[in-house]
C-alpha atoms as a PDB file:
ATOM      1  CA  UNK A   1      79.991  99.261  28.799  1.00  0.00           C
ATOM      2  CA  UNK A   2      81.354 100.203  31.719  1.00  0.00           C
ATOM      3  CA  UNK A   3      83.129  96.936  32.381  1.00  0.00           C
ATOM      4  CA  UNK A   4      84.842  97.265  28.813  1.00  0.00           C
ATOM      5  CA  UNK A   5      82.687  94.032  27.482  1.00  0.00           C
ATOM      6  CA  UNK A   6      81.569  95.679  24.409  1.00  0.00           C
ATOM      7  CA  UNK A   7      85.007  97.552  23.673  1.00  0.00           C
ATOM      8  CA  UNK A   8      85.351 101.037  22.617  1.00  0.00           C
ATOM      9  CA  UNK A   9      82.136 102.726  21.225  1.00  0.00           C
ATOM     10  CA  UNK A  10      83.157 104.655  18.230  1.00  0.00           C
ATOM     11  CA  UNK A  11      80.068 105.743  17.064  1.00  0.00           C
ATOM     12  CA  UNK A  12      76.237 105.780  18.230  1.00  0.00           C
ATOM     13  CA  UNK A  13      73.602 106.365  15.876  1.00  0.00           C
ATOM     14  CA  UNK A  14      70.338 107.450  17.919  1.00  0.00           C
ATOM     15  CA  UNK A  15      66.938 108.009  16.436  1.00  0.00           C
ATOM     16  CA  UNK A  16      63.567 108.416  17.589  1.00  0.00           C
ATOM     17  CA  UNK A  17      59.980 109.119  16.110  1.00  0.00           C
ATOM     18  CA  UNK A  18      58.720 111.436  19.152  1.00  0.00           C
ATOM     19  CA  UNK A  19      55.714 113.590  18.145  1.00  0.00           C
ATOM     20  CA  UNK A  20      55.790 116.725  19.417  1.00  0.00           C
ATOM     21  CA  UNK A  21      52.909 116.251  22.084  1.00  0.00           C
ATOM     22  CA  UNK A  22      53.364 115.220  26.044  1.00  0.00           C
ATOM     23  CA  UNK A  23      54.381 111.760  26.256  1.00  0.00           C
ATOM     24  CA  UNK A  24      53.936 109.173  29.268  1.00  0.00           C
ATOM     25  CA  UNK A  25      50.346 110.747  29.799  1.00  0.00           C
ATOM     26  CA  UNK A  26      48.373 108.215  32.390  1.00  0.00           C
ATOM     27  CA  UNK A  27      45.091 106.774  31.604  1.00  0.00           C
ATOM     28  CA  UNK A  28      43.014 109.492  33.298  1.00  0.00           C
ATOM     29  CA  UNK A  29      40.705 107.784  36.460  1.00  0.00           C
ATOM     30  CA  UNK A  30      36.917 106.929  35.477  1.00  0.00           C
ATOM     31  CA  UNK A  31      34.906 109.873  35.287  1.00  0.00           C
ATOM     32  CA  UNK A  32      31.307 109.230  37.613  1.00  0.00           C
ATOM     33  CA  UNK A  33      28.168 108.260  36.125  1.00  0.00           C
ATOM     34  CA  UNK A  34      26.891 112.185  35.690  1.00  0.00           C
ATOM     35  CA  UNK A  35      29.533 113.419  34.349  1.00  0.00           C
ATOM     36  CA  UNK A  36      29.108 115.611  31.366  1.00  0.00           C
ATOM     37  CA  UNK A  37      32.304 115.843  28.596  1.00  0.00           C
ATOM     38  CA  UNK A  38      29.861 118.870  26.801  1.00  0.00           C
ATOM     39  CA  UNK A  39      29.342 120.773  30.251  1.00  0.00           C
ATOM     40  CA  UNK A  40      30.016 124.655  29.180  1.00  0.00           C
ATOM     41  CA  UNK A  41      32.049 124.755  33.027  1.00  0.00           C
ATOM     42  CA  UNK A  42      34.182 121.935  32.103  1.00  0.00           C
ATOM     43  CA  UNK A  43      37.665 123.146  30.599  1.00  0.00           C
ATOM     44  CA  UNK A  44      39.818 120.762  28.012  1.00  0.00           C
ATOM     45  CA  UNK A  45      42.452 123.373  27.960  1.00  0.00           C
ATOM     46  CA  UNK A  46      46.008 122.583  28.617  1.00  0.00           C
ATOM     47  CA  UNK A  47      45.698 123.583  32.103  1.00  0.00           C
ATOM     48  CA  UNK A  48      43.009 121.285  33.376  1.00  0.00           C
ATOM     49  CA  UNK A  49      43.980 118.195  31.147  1.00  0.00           C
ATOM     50  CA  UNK A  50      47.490 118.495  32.935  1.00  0.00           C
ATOM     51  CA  UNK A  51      46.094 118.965  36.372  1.00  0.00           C
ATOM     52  CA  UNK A  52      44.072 115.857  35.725  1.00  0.00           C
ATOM     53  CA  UNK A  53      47.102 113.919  34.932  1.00  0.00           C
ATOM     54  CA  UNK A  54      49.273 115.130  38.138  1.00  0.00           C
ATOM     55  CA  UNK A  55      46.700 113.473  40.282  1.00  0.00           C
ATOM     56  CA  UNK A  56      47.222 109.937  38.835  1.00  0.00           C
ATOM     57  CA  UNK A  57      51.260 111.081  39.227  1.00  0.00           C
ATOM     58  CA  UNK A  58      50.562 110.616  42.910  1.00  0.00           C
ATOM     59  CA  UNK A  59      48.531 107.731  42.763  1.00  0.00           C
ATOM     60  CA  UNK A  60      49.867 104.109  44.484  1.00  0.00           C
ATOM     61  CA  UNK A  61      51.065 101.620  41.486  1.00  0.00           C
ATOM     62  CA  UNK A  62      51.267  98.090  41.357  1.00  0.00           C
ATOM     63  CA  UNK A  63      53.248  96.161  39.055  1.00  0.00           C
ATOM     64  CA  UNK A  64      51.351  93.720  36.966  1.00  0.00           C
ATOM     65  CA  UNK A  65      51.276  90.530  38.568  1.00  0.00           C
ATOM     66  CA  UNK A  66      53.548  89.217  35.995  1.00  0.00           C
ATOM     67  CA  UNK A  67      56.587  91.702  36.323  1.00  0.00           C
ATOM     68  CA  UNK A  68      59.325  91.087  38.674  1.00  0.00           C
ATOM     69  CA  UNK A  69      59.464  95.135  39.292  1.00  0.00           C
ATOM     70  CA  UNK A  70      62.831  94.276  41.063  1.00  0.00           C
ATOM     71  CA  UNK A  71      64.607  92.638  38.304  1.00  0.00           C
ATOM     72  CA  UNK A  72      63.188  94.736  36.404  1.00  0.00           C
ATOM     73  CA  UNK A  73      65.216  97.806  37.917  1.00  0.00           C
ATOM     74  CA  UNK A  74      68.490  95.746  38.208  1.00  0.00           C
ATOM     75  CA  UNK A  75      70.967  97.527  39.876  1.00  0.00           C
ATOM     76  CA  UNK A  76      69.243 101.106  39.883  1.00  0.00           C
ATOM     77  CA  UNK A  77      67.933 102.932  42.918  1.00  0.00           C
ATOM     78  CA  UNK A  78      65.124 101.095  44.015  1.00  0.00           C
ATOM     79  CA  UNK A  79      61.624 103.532  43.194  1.00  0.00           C
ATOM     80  CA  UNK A  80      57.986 102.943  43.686  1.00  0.00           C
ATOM     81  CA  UNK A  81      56.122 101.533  40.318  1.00  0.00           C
ATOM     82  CA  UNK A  82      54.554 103.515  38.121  1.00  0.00           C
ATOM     83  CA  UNK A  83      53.193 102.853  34.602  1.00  0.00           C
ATOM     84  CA  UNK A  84      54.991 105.869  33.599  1.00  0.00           C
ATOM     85  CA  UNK A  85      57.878 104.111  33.688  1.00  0.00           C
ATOM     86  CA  UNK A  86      56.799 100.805  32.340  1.00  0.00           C
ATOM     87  CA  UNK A  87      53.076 100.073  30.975  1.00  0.00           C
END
């Protein structure tokens, strides 16, 4: 666009079908073999479900064997992988 290739965007018509929950969620780590989902001390409230996801934020990615992650991210900064930003 920036190169003029395309010519002059007039118009841009945008839409999107987000639901209203968090998106990009990870796939939470396995839970050990005695743990208990019914446990009265466990919490599922907003609180603990999002402190269980900002541990995987942290977590050391690696592309799937069959993504260049550098071509992939072009010209852009270069950034660790994550599946957050690609699945």
């Amino acid at each position: 666009m920036q190169a003029g290739v395309i010519g002059n965007v007039r118009e841009v018509h945008v839409w999107t079908n987000r639901p209203i929950w968090p998106q990009g969620l990870l796939t939470p780590a396995p839970m050990s073999a005695d743990f208990d989902p019914l446990s009265k001390e466990r919490s599922w409230g907003n609180r603990a479900v999002a402190e269980s996801h900002a541990g995987g934020l942290w977590a050391e990615f690696r592309p799937p064997p069959e993504m260049d992650w550098d071509l992939y991210l072009g010209p852009a900064r270069p950034v660790k992988y994550h599946p957050i930003y690609h699945p």
